[in-house]
PDB file of N, CA and C in Angstrom:
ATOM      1  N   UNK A   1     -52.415 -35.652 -24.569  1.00  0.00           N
ATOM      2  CA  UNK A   1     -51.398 -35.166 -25.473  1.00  0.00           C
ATOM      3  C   UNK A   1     -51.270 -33.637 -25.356  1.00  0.00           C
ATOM      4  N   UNK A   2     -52.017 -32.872 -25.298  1.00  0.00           N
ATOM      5  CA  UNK A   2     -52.617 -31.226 -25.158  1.00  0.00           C
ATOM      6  C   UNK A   2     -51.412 -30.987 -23.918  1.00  0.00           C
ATOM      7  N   UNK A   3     -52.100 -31.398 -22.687  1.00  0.00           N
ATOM      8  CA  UNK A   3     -51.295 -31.853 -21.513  1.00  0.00           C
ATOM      9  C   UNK A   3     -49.790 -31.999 -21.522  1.00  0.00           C
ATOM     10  N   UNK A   4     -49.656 -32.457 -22.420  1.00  0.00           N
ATOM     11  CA  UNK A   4     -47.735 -32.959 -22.092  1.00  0.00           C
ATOM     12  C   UNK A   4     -47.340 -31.962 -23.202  1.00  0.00           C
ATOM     13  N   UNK A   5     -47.785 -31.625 -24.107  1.00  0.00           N
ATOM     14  CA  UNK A   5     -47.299 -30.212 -24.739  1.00  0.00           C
ATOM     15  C   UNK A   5     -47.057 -28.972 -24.161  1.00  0.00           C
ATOM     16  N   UNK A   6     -48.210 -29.105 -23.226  1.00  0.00           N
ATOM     17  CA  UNK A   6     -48.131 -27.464 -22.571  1.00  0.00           C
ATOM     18  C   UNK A   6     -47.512 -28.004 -20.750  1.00  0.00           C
ATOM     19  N   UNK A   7     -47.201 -28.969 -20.604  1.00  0.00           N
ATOM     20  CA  UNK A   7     -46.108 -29.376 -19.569  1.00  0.00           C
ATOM     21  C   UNK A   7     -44.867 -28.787 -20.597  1.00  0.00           C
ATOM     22  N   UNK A   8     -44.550 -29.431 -22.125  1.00  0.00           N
ATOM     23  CA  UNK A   8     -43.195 -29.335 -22.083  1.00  0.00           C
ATOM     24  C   UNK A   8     -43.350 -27.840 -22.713  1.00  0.00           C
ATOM     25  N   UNK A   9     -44.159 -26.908 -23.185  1.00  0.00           N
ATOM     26  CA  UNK A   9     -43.871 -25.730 -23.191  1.00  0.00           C
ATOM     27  C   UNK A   9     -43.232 -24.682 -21.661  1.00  0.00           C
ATOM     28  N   UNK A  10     -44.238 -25.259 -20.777  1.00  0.00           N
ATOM     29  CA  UNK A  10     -43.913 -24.506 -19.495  1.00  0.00           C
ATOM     30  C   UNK A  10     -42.340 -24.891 -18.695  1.00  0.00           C
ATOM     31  N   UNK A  11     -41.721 -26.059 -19.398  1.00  0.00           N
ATOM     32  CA  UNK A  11     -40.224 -26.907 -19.151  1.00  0.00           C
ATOM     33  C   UNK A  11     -39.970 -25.925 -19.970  1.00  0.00           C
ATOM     34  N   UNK A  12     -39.867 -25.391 -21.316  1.00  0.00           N
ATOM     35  CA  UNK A  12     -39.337 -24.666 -21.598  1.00  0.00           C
ATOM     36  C   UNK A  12     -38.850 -23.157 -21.641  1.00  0.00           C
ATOM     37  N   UNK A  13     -39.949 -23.065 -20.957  1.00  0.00           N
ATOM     38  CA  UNK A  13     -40.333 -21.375 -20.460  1.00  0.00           C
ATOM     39  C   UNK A  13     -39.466 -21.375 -19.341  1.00  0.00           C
ATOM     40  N   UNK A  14     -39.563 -22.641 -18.085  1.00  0.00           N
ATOM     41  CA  UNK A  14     -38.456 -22.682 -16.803  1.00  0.00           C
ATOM     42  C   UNK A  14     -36.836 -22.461 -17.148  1.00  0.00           C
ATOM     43  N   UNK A  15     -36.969 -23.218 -18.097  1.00  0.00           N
ATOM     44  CA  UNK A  15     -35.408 -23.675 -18.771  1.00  0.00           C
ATOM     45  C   UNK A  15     -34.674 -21.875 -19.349  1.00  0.00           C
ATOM     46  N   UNK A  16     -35.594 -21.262 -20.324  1.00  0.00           N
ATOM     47  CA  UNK A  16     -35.235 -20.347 -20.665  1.00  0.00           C
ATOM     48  C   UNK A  16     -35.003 -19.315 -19.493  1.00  0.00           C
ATOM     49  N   UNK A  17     -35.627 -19.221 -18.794  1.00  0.00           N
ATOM     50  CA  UNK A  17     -35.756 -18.205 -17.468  1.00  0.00           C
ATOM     51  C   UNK A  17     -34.411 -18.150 -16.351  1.00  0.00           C
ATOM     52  N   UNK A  18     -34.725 -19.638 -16.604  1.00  0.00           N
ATOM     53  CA  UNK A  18     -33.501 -19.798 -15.674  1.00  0.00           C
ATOM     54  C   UNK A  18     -32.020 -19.429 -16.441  1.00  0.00           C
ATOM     55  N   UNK A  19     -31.765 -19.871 -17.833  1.00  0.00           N
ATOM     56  CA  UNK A  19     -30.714 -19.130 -18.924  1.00  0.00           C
ATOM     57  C   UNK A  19     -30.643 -17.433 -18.844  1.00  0.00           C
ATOM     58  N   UNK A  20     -31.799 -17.043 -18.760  1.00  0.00           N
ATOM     59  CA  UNK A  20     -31.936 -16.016 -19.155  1.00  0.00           C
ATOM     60  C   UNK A  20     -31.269 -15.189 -17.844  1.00  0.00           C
ATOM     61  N   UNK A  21     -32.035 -15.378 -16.180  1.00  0.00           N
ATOM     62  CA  UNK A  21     -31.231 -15.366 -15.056  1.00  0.00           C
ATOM     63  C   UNK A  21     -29.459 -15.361 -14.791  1.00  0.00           C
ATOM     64  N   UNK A  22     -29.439 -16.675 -15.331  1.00  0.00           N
ATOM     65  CA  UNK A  22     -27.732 -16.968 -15.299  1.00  0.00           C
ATOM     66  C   UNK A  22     -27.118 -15.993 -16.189  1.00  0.00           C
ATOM     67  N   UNK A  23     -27.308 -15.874 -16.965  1.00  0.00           N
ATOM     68  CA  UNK A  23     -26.985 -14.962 -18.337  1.00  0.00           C
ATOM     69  C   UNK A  23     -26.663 -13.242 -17.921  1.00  0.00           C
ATOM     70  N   UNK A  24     -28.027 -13.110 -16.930  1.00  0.00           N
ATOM     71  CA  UNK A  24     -27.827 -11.571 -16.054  1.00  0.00           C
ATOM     72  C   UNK A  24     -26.824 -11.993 -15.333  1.00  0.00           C
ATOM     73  N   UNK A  25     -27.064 -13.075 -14.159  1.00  0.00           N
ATOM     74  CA  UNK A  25     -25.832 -12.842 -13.357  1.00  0.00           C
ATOM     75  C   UNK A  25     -24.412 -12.818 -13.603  1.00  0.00           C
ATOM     76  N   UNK A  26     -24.112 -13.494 -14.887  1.00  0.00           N
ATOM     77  CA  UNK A  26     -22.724 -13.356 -15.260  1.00  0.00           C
ATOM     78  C   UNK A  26     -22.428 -12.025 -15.255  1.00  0.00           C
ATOM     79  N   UNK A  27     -22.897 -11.677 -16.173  1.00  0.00           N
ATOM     80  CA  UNK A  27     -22.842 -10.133 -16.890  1.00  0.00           C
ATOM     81  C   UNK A  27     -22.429  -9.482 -15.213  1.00  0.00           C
ATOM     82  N   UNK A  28     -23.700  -9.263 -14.569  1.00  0.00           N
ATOM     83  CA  UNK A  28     -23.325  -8.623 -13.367  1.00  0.00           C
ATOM     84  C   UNK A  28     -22.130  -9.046 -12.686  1.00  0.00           C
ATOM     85  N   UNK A  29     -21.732 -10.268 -12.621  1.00  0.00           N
ATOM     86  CA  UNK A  29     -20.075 -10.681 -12.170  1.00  0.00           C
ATOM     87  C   UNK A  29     -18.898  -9.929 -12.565  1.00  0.00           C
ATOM     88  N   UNK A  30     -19.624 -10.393 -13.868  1.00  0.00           N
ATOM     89  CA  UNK A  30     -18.259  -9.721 -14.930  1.00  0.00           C
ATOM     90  C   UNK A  30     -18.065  -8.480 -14.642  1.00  0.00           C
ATOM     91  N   UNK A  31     -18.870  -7.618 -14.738  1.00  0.00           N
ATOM     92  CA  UNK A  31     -18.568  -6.135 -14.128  1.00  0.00           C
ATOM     93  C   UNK A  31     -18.020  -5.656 -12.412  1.00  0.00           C
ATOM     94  N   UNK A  32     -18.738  -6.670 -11.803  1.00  0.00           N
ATOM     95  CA  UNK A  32     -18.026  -6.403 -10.546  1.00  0.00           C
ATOM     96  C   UNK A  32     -16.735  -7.240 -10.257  1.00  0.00           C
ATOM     97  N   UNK A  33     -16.093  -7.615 -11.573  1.00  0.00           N
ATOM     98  CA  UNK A  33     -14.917  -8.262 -10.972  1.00  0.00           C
ATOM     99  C   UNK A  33     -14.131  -7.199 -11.632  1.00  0.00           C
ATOM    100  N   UNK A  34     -14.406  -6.837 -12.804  1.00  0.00           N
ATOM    101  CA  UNK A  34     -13.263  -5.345 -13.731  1.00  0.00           C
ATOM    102  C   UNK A  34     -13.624  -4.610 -12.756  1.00  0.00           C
ATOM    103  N   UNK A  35     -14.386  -4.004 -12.009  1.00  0.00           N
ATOM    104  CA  UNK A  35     -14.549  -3.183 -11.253  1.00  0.00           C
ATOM    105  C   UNK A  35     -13.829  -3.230  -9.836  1.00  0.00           C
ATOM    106  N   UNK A  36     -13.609  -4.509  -9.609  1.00  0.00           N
ATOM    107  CA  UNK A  36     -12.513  -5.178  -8.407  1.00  0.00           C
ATOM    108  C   UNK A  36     -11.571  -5.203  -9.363  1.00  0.00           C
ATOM    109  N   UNK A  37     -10.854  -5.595 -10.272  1.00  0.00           N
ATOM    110  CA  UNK A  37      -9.387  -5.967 -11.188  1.00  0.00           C
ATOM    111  C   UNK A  37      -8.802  -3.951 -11.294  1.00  0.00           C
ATOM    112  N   UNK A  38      -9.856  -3.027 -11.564  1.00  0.00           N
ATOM    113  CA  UNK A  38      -9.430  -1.357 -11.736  1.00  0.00           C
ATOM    114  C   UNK A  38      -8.952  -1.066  -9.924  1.00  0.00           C
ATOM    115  N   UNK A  39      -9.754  -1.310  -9.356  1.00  0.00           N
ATOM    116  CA  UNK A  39      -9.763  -1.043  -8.323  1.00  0.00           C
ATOM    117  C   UNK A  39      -8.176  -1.205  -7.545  1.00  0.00           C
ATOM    118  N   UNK A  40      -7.715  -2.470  -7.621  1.00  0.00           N
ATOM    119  CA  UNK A  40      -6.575  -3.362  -7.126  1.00  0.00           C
ATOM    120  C   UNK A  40      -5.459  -2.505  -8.193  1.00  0.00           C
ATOM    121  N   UNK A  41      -5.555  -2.503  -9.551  1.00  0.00           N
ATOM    122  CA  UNK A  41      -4.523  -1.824 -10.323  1.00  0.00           C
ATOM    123  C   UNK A  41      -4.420  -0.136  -9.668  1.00  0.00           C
ATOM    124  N   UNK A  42      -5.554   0.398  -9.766  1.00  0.00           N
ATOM    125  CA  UNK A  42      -4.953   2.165  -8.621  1.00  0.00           C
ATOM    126  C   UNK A  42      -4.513   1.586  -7.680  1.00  0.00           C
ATOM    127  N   UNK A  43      -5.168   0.440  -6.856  1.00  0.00           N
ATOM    128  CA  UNK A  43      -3.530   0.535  -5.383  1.00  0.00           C
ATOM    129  C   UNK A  43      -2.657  -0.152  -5.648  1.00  0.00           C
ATOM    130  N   UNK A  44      -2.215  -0.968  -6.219  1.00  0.00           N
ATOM    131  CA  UNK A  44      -0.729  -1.471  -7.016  1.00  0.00           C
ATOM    132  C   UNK A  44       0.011  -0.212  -7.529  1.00  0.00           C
ATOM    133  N   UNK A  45      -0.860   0.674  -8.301  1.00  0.00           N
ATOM    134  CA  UNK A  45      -0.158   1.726  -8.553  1.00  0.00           C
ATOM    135  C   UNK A  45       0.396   2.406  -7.442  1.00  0.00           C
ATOM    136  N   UNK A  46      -0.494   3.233  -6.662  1.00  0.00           N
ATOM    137  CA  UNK A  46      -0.396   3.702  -5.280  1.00  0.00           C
ATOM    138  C   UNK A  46       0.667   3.484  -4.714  1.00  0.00           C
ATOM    139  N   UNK A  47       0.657   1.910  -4.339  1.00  0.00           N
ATOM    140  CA  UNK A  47       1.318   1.269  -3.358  1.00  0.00           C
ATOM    141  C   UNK A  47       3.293   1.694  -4.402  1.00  0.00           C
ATOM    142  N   UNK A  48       3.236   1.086  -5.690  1.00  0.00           N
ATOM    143  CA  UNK A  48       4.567   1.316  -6.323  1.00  0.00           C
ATOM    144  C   UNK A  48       5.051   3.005  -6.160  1.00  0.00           C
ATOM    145  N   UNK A  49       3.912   3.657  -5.905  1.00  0.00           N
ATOM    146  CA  UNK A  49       4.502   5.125  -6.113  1.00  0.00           C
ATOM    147  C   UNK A  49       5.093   5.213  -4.431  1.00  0.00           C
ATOM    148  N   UNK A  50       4.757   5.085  -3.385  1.00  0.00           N
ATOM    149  CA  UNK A  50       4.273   4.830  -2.086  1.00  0.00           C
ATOM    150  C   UNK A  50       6.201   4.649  -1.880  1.00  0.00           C
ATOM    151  N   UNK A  51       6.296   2.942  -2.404  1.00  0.00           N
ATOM    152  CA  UNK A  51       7.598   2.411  -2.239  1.00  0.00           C
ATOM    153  C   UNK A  51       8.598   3.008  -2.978  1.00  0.00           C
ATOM    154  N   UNK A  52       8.698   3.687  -3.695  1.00  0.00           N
ATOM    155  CA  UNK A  52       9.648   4.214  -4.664  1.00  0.00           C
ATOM    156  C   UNK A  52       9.935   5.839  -3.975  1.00  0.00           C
ATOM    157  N   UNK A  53       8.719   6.494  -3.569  1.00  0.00           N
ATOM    158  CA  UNK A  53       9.388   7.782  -2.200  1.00  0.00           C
ATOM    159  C   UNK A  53      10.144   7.279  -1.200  1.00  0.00           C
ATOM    160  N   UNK A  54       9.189   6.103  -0.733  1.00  0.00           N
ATOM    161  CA  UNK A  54      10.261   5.418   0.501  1.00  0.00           C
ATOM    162  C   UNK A  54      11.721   4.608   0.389  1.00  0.00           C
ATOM    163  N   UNK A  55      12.151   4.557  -0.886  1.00  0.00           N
ATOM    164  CA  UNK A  55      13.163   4.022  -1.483  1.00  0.00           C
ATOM    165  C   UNK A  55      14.010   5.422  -1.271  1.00  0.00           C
ATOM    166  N   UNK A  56      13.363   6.813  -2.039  1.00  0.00           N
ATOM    167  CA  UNK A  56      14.066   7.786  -2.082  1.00  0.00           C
ATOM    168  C   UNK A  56      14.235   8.369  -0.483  1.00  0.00           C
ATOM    169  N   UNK A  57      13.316   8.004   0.146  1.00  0.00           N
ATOM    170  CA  UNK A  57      13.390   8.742   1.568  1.00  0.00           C
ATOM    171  C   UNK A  57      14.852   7.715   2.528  1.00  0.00           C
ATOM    172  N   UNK A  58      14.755   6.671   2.002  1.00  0.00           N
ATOM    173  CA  UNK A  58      16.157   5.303   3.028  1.00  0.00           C
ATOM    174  C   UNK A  58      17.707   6.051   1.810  1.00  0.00           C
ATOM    175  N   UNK A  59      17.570   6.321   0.554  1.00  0.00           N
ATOM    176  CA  UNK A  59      18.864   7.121   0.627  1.00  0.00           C
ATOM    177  C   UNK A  59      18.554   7.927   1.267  1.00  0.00           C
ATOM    178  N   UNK A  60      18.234   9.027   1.423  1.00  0.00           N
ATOM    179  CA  UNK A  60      18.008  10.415   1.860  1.00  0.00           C
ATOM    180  C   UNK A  60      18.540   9.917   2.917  1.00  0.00           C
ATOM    181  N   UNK A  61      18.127   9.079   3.990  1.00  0.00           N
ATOM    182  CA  UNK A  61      18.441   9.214   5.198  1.00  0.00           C
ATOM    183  C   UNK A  61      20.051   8.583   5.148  1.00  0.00           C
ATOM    184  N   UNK A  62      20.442   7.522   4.680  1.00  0.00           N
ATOM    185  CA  UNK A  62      21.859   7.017   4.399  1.00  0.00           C
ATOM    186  C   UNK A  62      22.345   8.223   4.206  1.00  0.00           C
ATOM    187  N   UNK A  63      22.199   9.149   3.208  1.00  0.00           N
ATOM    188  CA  UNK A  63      23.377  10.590   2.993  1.00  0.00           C
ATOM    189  C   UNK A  63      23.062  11.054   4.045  1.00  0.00           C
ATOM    190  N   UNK A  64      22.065  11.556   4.711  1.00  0.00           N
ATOM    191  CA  UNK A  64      22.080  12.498   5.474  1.00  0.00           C
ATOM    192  C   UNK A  64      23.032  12.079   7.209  1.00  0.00           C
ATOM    193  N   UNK A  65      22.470  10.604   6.766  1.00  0.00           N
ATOM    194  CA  UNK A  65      24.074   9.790   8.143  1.00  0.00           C
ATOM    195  C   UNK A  65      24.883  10.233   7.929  1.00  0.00           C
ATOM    196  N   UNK A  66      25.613   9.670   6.684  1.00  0.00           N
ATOM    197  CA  UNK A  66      26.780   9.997   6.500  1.00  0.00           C
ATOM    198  C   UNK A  66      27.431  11.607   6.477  1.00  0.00           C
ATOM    199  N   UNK A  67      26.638  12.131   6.522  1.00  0.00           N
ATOM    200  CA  UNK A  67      26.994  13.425   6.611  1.00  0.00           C
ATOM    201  C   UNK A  67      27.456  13.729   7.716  1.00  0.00           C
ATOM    202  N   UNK A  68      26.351  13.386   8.446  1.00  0.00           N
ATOM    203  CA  UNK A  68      26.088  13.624  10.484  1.00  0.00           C
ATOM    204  C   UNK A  68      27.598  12.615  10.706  1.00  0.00           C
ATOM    205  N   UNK A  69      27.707  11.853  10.453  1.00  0.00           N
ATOM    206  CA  UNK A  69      29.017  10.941  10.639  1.00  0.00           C
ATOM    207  C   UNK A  69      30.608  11.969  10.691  1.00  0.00           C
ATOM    208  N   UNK A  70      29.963  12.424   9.458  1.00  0.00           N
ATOM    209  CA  UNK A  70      31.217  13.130   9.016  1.00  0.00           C
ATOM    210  C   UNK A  70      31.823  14.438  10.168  1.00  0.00           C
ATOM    211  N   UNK A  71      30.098  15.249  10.108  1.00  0.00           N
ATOM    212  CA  UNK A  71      30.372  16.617  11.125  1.00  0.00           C
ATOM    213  C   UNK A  71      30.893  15.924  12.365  1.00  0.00           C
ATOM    214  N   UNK A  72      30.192  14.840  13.149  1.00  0.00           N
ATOM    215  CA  UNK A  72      30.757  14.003  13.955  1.00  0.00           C
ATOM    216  C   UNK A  72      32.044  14.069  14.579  1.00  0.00           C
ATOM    217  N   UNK A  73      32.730  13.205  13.433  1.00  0.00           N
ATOM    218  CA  UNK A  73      34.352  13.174  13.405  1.00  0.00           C
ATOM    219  C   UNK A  73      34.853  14.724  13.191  1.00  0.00           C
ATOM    220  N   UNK A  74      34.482  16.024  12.819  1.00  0.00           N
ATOM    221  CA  UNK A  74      35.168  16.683  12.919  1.00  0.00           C
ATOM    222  C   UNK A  74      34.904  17.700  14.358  1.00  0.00           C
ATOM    223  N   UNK A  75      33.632  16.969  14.973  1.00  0.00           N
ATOM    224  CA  UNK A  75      33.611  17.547  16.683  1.00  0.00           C
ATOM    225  C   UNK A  75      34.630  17.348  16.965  1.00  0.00           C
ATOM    226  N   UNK A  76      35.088  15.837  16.668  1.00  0.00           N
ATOM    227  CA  UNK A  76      35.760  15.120  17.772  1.00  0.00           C
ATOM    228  C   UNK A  76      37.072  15.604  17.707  1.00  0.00           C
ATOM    229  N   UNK A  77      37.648  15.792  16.451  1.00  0.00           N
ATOM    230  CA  UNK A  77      38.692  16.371  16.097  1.00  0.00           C
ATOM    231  C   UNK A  77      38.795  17.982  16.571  1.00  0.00           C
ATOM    232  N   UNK A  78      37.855  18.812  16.320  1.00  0.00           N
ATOM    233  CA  UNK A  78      38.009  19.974  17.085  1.00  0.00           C
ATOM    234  C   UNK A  78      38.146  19.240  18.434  1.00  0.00           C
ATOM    235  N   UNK A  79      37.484  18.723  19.242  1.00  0.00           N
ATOM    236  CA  UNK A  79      37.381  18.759  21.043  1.00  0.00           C
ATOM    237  C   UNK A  79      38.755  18.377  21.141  1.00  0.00           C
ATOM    238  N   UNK A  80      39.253  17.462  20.314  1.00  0.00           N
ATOM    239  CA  UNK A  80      40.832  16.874  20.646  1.00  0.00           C
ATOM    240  C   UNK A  80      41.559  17.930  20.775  1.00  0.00           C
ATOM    241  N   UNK A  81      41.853  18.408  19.746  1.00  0.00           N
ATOM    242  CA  UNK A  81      42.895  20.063  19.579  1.00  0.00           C
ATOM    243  C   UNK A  81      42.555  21.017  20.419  1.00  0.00           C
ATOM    244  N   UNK A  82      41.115  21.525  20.681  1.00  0.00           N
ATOM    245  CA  UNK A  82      40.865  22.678  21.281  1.00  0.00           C
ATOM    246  C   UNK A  82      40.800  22.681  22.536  1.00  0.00           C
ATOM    247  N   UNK A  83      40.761  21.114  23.166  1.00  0.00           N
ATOM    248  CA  UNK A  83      40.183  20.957  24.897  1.00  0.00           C
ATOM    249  C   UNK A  83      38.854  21.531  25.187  1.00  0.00           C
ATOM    250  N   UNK A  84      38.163  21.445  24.331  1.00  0.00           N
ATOM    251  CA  UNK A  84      36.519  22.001  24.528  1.00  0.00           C
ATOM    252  C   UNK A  84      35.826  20.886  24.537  1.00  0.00           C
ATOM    253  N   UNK A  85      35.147  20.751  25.453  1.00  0.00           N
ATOM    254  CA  UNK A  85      34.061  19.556  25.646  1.00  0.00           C
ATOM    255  C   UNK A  85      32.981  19.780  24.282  1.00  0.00           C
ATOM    256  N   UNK A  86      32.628  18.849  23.769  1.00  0.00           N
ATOM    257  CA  UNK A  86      31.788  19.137  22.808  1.00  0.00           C
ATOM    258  C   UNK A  86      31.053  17.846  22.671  1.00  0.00           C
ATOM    259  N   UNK A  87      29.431  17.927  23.240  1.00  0.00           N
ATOM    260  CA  UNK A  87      28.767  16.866  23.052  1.00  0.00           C
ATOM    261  C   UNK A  87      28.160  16.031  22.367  1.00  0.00           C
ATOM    262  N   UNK A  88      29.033  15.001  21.801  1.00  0.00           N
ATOM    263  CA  UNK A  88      28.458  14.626  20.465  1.00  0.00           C
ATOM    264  C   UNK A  88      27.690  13.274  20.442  1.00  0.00           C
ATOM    265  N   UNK A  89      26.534  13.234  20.348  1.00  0.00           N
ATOM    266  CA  UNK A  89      25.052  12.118  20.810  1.00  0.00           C
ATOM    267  C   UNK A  89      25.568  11.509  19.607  1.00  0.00           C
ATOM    268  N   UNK A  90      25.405   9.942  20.281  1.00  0.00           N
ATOM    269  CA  UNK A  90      25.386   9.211  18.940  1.00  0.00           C
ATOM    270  C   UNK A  90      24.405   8.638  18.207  1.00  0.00           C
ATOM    271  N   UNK A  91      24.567   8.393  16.604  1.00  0.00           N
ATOM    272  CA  UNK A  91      23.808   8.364  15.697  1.00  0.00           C
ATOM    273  C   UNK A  91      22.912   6.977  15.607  1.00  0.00           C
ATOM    274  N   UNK A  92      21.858   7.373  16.024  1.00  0.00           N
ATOM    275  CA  UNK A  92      21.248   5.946  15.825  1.00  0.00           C
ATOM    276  C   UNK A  92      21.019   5.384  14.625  1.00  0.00           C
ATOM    277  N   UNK A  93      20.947   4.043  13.833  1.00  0.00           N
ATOM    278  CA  UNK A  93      20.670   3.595  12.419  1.00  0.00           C
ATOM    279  C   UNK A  93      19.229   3.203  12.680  1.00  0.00           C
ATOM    280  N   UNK A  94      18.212   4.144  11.993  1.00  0.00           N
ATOM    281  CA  UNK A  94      17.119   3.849  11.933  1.00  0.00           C
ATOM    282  C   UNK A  94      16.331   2.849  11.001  1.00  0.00           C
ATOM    283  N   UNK A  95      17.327   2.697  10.350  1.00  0.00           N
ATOM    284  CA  UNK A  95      17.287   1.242   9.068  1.00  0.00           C
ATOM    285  C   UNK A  95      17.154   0.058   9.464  1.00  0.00           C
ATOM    286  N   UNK A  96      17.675   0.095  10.619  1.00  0.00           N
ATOM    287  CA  UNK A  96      18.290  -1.675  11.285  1.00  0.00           C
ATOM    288  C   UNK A  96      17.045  -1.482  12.450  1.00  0.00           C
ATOM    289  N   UNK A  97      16.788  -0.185  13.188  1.00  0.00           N
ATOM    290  CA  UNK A  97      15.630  -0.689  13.934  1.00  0.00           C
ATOM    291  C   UNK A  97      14.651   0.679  13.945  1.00  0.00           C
ATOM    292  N   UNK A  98      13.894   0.591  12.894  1.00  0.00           N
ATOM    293  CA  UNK A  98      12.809   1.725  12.201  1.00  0.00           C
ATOM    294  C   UNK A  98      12.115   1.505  13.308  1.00  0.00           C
ATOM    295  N   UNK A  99      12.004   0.669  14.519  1.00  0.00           N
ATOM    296  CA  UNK A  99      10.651   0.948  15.501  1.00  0.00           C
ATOM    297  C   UNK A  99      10.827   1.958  16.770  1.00  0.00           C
ATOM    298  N   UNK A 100      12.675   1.537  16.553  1.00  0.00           N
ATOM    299  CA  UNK A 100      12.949   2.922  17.932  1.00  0.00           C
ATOM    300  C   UNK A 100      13.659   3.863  17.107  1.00  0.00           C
ATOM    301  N   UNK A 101      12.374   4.558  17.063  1.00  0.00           N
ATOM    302  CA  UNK A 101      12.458   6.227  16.462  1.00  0.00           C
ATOM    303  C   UNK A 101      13.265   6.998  17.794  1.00  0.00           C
ATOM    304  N   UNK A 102      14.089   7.870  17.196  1.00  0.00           N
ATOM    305  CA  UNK A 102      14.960   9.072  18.421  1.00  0.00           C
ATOM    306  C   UNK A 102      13.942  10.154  17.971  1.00  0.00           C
ATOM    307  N   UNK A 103      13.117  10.278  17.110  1.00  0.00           N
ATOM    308  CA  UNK A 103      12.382  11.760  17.505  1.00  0.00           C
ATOM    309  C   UNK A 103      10.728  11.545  17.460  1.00  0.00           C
ATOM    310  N   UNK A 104      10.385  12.201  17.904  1.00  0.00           N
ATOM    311  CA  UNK A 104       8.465  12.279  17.608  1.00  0.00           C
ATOM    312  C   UNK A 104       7.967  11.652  16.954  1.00  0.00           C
ATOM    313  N   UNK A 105       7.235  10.603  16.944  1.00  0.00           N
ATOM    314  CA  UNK A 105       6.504  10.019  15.222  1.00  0.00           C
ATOM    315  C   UNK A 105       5.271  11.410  15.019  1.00  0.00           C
ATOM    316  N   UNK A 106       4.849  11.498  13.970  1.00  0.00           N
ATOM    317  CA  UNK A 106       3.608  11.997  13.522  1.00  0.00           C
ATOM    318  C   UNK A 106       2.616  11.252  13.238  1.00  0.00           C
ATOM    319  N   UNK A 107       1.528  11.220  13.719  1.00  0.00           N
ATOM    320  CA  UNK A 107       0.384  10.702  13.406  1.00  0.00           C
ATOM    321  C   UNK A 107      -0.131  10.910  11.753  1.00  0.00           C
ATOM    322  N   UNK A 108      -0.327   9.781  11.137  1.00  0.00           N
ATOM    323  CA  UNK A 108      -1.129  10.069  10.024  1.00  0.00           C
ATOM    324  C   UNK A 108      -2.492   9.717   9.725  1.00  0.00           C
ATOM    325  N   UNK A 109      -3.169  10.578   9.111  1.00  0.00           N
ATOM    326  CA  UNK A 109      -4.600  10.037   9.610  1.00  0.00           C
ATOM    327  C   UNK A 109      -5.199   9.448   8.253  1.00  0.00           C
ATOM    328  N   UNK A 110      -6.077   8.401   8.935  1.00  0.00           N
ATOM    329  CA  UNK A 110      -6.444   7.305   7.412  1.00  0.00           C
ATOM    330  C   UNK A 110      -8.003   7.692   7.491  1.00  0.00           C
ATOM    331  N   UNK A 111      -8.755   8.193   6.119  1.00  0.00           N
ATOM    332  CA  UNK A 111      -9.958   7.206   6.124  1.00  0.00           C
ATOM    333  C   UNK A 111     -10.100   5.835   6.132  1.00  0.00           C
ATOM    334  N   UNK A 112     -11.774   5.321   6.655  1.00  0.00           N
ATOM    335  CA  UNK A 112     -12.272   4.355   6.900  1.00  0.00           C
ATOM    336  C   UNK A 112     -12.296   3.380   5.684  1.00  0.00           C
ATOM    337  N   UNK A 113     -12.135   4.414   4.559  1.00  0.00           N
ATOM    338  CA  UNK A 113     -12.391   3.573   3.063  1.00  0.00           C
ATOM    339  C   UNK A 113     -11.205   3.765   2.520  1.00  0.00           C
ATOM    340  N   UNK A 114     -10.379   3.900   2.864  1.00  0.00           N
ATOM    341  CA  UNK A 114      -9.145   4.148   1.764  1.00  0.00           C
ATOM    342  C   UNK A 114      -8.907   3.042   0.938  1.00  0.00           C
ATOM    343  N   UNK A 115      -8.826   2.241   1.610  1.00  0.00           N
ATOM    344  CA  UNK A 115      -8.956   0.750   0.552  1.00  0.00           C
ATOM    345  C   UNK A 115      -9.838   0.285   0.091  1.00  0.00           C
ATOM    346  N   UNK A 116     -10.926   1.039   0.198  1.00  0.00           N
ATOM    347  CA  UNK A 116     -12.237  -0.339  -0.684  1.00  0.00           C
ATOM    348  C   UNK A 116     -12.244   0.578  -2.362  1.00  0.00           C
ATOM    349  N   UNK A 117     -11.564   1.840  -2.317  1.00  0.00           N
ATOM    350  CA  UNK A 117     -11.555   2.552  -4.070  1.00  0.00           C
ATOM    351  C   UNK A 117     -12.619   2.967  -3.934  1.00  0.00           C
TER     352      UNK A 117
END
């Protein structure tokens, strides 16, 4: 009888230990997942600020066509009237094919961690 008491004390000592274990590891989850959930919200942020320059940078470039469009047509109109050759390159739409750039790309340089926060 002594025996199966202090069996089921030591069942209970396992039982608690092991609660007590699980109990840490949540906790520790729980923090490394808010700590992943903060993490993901700065680059959601990031990323919205990111797209909203590049929103402002595709007008920018639409006006700044249309502009070039405009001086354009009034080469052409001077070369007509004046008989002056005047060489006017045409405008590529970098919208429709952003991979063939007409000028230099710039390199931008990334850290290794930029994404892990």
């Amino acid at each position: 009888m002594l025996s199966n008491r202090e069996s089921a004390r030591r069942s209970r000592m396992k039982k608690q230990k092991q609660m007590d274990d699980l109990t840490s590891e949540i906790t520790r989850l729980e923090m490394s997942n808010n700590q992943l959930q903060q993490g993901i919200e700065v680059k959601e942020r990031g990323y919205a600020e990111i797209e909203s320059r590049n929103n402002v940078m595709r007008a920018q470039v639409m006006e700044l066509t249309d502009r070039l469009q405009s001086l354009n047509s009034v080469l052409q109109i001077f070369e007509e009237v004046s008989w002056f050759a005047v060489d006017i390159p045409e405008i590529p739409d970098p919208l429709l094919r952003p991979w063939q750039l007409s000028y230099p790309t710039q390199l931008i340089p990334a850290a290794s961690d930029m994404f892990l926060g």
